[in-house]
Protein backbone atom coordinates (compact mmCIF):
# COMPACT_ATOMS: atom_id res chain seq x y z
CA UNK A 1 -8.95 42.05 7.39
CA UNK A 2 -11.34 40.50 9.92
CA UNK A 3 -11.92 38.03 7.25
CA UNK A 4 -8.31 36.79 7.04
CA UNK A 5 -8.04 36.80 10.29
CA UNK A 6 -10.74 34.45 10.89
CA UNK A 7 -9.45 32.10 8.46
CA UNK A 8 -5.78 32.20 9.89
CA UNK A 9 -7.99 31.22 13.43
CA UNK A 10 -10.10 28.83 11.74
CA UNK A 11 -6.69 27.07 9.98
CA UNK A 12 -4.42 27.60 13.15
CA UNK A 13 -7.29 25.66 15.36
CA UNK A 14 -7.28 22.94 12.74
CA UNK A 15 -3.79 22.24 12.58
CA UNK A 16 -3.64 22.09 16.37
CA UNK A 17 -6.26 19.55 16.43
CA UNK A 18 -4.51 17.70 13.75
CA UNK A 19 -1.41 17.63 15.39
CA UNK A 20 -2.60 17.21 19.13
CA UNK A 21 -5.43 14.87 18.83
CA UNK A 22 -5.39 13.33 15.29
CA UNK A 23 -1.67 12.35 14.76
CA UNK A 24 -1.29 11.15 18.52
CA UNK A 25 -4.14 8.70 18.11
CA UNK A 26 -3.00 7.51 14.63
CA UNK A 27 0.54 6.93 15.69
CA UNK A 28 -1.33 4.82 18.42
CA UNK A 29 -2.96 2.98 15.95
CA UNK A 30 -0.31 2.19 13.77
CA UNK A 31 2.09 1.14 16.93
CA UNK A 32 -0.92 -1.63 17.53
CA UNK A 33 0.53 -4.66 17.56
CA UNK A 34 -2.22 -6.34 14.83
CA UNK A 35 -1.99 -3.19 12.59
CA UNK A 36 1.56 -3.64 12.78
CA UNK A 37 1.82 -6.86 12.32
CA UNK A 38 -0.28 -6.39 8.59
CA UNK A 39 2.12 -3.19 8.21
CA UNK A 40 5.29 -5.21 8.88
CA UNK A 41 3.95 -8.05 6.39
CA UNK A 42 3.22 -5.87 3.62
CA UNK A 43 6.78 -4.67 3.55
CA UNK A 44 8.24 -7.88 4.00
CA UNK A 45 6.70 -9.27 0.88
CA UNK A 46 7.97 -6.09 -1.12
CA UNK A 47 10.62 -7.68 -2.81
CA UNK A 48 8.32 -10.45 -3.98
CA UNK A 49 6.11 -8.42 -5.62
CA UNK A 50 9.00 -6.45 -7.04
CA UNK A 51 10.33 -9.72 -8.83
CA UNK A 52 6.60 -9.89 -10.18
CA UNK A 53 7.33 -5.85 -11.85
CA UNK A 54 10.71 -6.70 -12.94
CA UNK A 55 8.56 -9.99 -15.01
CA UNK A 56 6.40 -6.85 -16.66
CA UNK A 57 9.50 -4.86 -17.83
CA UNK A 58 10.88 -8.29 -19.21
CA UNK A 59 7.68 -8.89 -21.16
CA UNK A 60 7.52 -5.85 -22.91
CA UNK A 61 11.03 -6.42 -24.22
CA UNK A 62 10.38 -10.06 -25.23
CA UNK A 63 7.65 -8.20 -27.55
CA UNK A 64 10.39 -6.78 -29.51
CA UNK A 65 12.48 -9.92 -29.00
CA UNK A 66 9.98 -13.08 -28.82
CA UNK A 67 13.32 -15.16 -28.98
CA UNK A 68 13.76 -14.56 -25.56
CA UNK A 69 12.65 -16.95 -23.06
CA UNK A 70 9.43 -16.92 -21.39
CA UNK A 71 10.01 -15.90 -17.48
CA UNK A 72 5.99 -15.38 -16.51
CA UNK A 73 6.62 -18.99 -14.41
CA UNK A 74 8.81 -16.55 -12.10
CA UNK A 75 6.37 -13.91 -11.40
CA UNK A 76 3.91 -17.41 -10.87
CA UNK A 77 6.09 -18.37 -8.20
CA UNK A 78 6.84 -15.12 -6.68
CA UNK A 79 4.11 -12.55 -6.70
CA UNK A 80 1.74 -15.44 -7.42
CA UNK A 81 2.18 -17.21 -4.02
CA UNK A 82 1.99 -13.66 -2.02
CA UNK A 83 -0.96 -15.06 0.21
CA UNK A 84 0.72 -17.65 1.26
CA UNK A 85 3.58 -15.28 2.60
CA UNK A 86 0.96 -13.00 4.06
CA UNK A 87 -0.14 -15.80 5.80
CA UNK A 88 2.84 -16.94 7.83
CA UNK A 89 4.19 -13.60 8.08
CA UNK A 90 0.88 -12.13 9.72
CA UNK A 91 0.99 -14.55 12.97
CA UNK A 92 4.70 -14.48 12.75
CA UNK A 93 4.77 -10.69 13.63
CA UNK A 94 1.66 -10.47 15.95
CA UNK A 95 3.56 -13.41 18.37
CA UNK A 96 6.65 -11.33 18.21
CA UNK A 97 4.93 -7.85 18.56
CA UNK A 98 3.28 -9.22 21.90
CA UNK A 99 6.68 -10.47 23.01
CA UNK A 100 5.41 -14.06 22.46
CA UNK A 101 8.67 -15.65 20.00
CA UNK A 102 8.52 -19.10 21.06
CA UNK A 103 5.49 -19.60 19.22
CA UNK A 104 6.04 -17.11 16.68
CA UNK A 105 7.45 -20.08 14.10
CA UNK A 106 4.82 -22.18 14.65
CA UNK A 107 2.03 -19.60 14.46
CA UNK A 108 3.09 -19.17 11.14
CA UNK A 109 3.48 -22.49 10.18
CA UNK A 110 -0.11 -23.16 11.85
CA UNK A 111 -1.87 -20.38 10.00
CA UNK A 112 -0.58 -21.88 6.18
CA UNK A 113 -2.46 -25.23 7.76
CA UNK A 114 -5.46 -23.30 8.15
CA UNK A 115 -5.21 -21.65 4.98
CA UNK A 116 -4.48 -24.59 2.77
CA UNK A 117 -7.91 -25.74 4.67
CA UNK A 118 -9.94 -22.56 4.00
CA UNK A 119 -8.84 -22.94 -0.04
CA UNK A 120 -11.08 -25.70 0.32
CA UNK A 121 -9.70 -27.92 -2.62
CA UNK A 122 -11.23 -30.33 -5.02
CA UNK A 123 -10.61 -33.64 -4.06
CA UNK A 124 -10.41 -35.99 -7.06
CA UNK A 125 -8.94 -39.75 -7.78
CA UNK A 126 -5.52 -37.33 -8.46
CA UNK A 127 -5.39 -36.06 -5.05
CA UNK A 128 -6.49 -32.57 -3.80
CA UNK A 129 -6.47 -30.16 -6.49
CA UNK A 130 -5.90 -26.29 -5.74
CA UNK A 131 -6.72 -23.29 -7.69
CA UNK A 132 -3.34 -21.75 -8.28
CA UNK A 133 -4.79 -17.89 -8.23
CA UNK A 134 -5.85 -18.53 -5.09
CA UNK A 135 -2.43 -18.35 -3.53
CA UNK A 136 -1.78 -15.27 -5.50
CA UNK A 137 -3.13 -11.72 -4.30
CA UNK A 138 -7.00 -12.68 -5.02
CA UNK A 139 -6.50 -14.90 -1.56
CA UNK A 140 -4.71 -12.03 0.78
CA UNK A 141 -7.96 -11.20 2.56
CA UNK A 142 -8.70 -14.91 3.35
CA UNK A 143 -4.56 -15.05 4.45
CA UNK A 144 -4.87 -12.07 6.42
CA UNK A 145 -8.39 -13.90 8.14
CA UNK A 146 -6.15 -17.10 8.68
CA UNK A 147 -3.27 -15.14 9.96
CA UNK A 148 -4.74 -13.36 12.32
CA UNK A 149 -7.35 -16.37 13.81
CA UNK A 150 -4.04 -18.66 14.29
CA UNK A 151 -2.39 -15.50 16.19
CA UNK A 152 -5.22 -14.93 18.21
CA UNK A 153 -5.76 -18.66 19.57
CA UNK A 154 -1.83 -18.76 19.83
CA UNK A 155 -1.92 -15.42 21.88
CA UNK A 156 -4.49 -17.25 24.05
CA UNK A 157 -1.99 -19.89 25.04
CA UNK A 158 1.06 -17.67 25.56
CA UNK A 159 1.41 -17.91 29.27
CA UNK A 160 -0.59 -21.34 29.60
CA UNK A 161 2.74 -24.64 30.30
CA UNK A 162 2.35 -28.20 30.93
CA UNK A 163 5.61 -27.69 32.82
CA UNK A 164 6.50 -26.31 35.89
CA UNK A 165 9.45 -23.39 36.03
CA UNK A 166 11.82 -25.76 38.16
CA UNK A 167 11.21 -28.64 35.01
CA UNK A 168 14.52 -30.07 33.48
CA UNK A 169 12.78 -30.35 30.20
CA UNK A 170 14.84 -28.88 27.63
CA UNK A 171 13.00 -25.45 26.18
CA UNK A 172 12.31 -26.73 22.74
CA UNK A 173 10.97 -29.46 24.18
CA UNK A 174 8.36 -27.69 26.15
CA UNK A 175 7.94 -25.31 23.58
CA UNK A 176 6.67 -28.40 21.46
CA UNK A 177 4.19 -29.80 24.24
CA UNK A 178 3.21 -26.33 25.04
CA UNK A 179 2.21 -25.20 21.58
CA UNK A 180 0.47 -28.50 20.43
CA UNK A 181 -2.87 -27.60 21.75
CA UNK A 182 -3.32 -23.96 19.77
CA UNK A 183 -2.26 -26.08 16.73
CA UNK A 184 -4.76 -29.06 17.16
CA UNK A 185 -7.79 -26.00 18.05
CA UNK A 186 -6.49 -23.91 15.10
CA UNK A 187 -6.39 -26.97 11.84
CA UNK A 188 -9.46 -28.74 14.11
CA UNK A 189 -11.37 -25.57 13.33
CA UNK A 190 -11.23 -25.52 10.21
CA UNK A 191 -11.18 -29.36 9.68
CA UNK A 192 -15.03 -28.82 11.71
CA UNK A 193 -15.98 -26.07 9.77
CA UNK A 194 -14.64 -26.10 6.14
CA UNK A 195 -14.28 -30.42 5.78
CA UNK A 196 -16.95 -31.64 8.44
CA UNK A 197 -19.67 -28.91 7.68
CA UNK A 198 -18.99 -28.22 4.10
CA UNK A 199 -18.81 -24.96 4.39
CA UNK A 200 -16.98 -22.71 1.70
CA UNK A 201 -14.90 -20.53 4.40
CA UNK A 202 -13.07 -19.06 1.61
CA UNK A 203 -15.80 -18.25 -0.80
CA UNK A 204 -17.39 -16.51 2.07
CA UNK A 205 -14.51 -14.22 3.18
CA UNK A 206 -14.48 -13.63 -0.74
CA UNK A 207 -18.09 -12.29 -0.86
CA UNK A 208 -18.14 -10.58 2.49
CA UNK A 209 -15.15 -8.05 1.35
CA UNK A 210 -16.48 -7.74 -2.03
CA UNK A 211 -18.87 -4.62 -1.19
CA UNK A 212 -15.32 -3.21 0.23
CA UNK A 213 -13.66 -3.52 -2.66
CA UNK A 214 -16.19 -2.09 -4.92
CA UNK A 215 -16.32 1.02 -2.52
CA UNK A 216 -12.83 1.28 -2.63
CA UNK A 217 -12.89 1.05 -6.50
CA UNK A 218 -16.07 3.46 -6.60
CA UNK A 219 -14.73 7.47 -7.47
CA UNK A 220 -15.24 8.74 -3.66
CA UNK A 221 -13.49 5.42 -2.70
CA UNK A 222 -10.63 6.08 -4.50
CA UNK A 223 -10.47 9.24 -3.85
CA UNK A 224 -10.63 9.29 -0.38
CA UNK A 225 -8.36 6.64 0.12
CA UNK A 226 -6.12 8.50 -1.77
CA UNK A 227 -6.82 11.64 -0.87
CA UNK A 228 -7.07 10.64 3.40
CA UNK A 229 -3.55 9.49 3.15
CA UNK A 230 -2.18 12.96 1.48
CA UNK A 231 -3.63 14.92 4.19
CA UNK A 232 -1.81 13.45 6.73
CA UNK A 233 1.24 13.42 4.97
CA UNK A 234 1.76 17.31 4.40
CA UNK A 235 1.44 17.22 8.35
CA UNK A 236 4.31 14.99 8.43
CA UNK A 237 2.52 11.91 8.97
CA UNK A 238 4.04 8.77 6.59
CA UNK A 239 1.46 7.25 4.35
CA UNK A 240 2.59 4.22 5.56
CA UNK A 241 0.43 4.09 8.50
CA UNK A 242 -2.76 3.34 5.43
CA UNK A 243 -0.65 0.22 4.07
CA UNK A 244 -2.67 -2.02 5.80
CA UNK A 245 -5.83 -1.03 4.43
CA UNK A 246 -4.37 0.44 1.22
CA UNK A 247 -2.30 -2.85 0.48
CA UNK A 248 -5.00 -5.79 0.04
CA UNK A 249 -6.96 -3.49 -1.96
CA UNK A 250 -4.82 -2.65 -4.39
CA UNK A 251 -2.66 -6.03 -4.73
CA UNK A 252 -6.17 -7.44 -4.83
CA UNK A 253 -7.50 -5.06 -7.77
CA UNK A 254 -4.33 -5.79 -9.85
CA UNK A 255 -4.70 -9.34 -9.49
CA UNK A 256 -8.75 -9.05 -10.58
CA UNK A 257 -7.38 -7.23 -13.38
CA UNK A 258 -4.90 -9.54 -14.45
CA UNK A 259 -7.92 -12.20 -14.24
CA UNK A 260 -10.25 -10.78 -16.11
CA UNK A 261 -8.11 -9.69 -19.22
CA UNK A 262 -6.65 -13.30 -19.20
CA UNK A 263 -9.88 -14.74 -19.60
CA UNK A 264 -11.20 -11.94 -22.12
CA UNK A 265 -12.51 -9.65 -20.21
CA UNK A 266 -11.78 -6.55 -19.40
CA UNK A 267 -9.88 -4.93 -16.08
CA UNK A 268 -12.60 -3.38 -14.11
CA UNK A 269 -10.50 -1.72 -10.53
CA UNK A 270 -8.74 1.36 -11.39
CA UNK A 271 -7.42 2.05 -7.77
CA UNK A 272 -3.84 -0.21 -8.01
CA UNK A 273 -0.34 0.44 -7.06
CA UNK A 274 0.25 0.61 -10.81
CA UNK A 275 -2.17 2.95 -11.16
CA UNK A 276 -0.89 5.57 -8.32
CA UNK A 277 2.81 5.23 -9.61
CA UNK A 278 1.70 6.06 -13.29
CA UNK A 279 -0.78 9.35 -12.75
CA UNK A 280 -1.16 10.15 -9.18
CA UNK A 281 1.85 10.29 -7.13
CA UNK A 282 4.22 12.17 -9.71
CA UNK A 283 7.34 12.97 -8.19
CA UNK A 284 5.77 11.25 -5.03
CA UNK A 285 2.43 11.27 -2.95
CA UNK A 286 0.60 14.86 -4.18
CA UNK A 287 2.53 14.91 -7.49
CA UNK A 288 5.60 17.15 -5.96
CA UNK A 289 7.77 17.08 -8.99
CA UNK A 290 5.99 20.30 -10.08
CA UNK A 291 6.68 22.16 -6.79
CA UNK A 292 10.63 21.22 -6.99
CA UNK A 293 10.78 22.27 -10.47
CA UNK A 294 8.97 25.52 -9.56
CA UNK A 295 11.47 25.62 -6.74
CA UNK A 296 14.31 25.38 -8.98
CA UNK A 297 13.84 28.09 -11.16
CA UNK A 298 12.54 29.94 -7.82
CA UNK A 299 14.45 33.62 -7.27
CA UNK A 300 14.52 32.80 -3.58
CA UNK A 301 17.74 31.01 -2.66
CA UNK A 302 17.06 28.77 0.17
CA UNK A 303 13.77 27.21 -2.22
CA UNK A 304 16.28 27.33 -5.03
CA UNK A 305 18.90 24.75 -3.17
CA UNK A 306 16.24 22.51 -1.60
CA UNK A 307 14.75 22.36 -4.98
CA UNK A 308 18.50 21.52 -6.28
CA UNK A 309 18.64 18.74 -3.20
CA UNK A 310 14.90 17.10 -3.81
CA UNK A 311 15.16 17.19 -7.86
CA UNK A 312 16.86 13.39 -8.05
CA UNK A 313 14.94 12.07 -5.37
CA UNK A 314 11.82 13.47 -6.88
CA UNK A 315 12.36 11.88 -10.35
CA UNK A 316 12.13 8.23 -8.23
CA UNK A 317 8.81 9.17 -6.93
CA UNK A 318 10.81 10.60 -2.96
CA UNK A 319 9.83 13.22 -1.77
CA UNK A 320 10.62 13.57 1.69
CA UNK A 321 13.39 16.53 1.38
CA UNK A 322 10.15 18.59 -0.09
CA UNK A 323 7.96 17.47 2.10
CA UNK A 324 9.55 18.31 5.27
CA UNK A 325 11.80 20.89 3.99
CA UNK A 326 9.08 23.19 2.69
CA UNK A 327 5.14 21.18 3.11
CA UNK A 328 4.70 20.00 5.96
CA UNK A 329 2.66 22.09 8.24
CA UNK A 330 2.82 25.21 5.87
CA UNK A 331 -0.80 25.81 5.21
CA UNK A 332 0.49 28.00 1.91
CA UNK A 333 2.30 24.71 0.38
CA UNK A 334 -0.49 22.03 1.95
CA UNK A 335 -3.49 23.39 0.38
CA UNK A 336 -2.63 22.80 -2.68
CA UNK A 337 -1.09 19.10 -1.94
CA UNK A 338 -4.59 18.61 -0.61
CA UNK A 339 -6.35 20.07 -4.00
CA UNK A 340 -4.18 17.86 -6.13
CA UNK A 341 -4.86 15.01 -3.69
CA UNK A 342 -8.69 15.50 -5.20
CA UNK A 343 -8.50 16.40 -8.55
CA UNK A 344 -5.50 13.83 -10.15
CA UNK A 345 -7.55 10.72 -8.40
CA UNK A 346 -11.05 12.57 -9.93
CA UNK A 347 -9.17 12.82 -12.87
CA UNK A 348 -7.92 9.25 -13.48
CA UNK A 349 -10.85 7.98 -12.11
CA UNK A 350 -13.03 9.30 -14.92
CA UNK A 351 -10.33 8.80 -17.41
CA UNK A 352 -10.03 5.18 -16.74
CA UNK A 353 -13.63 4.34 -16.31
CA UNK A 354 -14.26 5.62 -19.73
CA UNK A 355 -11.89 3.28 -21.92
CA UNK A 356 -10.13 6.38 -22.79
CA UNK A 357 -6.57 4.69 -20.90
CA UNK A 358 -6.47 0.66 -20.31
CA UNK A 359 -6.81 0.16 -16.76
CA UNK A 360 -3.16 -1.85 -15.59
CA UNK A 361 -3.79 -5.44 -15.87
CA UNK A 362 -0.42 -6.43 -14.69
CA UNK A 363 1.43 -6.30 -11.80
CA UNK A 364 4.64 -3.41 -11.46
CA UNK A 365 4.86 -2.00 -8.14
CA UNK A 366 8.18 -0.52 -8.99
CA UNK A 367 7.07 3.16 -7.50
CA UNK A 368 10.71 4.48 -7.91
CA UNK A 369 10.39 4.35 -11.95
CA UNK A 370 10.65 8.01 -13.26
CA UNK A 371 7.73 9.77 -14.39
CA UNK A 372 6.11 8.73 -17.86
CA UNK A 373 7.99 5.22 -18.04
CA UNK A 374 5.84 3.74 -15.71
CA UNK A 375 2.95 5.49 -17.37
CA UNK A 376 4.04 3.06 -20.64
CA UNK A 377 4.76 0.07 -18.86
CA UNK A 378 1.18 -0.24 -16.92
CA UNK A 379 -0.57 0.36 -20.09
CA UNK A 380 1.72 -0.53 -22.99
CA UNK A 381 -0.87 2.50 -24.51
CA UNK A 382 0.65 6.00 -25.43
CA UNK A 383 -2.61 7.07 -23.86
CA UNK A 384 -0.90 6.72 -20.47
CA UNK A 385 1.88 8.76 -21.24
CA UNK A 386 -0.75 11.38 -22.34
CA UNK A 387 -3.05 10.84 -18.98
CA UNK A 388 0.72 11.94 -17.11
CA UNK A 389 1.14 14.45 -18.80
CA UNK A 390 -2.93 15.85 -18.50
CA UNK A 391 -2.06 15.69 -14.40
CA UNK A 392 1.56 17.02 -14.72
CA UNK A 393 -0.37 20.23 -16.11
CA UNK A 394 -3.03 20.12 -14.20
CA UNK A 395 -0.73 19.89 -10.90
CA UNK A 396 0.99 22.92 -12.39
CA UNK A 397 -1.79 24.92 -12.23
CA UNK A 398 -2.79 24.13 -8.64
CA UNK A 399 0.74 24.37 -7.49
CA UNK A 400 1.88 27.51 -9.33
CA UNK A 401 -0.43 30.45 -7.08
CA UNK A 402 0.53 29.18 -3.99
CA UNK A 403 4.04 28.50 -5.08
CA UNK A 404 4.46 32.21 -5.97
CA UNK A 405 2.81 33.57 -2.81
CA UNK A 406 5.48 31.46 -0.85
CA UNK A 407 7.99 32.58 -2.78
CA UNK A 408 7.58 35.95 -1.94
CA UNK A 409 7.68 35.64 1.57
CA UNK A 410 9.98 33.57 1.03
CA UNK A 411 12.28 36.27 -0.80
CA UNK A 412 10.68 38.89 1.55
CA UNK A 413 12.53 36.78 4.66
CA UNK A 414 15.92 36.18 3.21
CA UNK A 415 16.02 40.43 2.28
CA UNK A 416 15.07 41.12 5.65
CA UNK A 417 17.39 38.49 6.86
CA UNK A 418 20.57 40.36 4.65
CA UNK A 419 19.26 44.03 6.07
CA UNK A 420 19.48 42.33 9.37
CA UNK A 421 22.74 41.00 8.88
């Protein structure tokens, strides 16, 4: 008894530090206006990237019908040119998160300058050549770098006028005189230092997150940055407020991936989008299709209905009616979310290391497809579907204890409720 009681203490303290001191300071950091300016980019180029997917489904049916017509020049032009859109979008949002919007164009604008600079491109008797791949998810940390120099130099000169308040210059006129100084600084720094100085700005971004990424790809890396954002989601905290660390990682692994097979090799980062949609986040972040399937069959009424409510939500990967109807902040229901949060990533992690499942090589960030479908489509390999099914099990044996002791107080409630009554 003393026991239990000092475990009750020992959880009760935690989740009061969690939700007094953690969550207040991470809400902070995700209302910064830089972290939400990468946030608020990220979702912007969504649809982009969801063109790119809809390419992947197409392919796979052009395998069973090669006279179709090849659309891989779409994805090219659409997920292939996502740094670019990070890299207007990033100043773009800072300027208007500080309240700055008459420069908030021209950051943008400014920062693809700077980019196109820090790309650093061959220049031949043809003209300056690029490398296309850059401009695809492989450059996002060297857009985000751009994106955020140009908004920080722009920032500088947001109250700084060549005009006086009482001037009868039109605004768009000043706001051309005023802004023409944070351009010339922001292209004249990289002019000095990438042109002038020779120095490969872009290969050096490259290298410098490199030991990142292969953290981040390592298994406590993927774990944790799996595992971090479950946590804080059974206490009712969106896993949105990772995107900007979870987002260049991944859309930068997929596009390595994609790399390496095309030139032979194989796909080396198993932490991806594509990855997460396929074995991790079954029925959504925590793999809660189990738990609303438990709750349907469930004797107790109330889980029975909000099992009933979350079941076609939960087949498209939602599971916010679960979540917050039953999870969050009911240590019975979030011990277990934070078990599976360990074990599926440990899991995959292994699995895919090992050649036993092809690591996804091509882009399909369509989280809403229903369980085992996307497990086929990132791997074209029945050996996916098999790897789902492995974690759908092994989430049913984490979830199914726990579920049962909440049931019964759960059943134990509503009988006291009808005595009551």
């Amino acid at each position: 008894m003393a026991n239990d009681v000092a475990k009750k203490g020992f959880m009760q303290k935690f989740m009061d530090w969690m939700s007094d001191v953690v969550s207040p300071k991470l809400e902070s950091v995700a209302n910064n206006a830089w972290i939400s300016a990468l946030q608020k980019s990220i979702l912007k180029t969504v649809p982009m990237v969801l063109v790119g997917s809809l390419i992947t489904v197409f392919r796979v049916v052009r395998n069973y019908v090669p006279s179709l017509p090849d659309l891989t020049p779409i994805r090219t032009y659409t997920f292939g040119l996502l740094s670019i859109f990070f890299t207007f979008l990033i100043p773009y949002y800072v300027m208007e998160n500080k309240k700055n919007n008459k420069m908030k164009y021209v950051a943008g604008f400014t920062a693809i300058s700077l980019f196109f600079i820090m790309v650093d491109p061959e220049i031949s008797d043809a003209g300056y050549l690029y490398n296309f791949s850059n401009f695809g998810a492989g450059g996002m940390i060297v857009a985000i770098a751009a994106g955020l120099f140009t908004a920080f130099v722009m920032n500088l000169f947001n109250k700084i006028t060549f005009f006086k308040e009482d001037s009868a210059m039109p605004d768009f006129v000043r706001e051309w005189f005023d802004s023409m100084i944070p351009i010339f600084l922001v292209v004249f720094a990289g002019w000095l230092v990438v042109i002038q100085l020779g120095f490969n700005l872009y290969d050096f971004i490259v290298n410098l997150f490199t030991p990142i990424m292969n953290i981040a790809q390592s298994w406590p890396g993927m774990v944790l940055l799996y595992l971090i954002p479950t946590i804080l989601y059974s206490m009712g905290i969106s896993g949105w407020v990772f995107q900007p660390i979870l987002g260049p990682v991944t859309l930068y692994a997929i596009s390595a991936n994609a790399e390496a097979v095309a030139a032979g090799m194989m796909a080396q980062f198993p932490l991806t989008d594509e990855a997460t949609t396929a074995w991790l986040s079954l029925g959504g972040r925590g793999a809660t299709f189990i738990l609303v399937f438990l709750m349907m069959m469930s004797k107790s009424k109330s889980l029975k209905a909000l099992g009933n409510a979350s079941l076609v939500p939960n087949l498209l990967n939602i599971n916010e009616p679960v979540v917050f109807g039953a999870i969050a902040w009911q240590p019975i229901l979030m011990i277990p979310m934070w078990l599976i949060g360990f074990i599926l990533p440990t899991i995959t992690y292994v699995t895919l290391k090992a050649g036993l499942v092809p690591i996804p090589s091509e882009v399909f960030s369509m989280w809403y497809c229903p369980i085992g479908i996307s497990s086929w489509l990132v791997t074209k390999n029945i050996s996916g579907v098999i790897l789902t099914v492995v974690n759908l099990l092994v989430s049913l044996g984490i979830w199914y204890p726990f579920f049962k002791v909440y049931e019964a107080r759960k059943i134990k409630e509503e009988a006291e409720g009808a005595l009551a009554e």
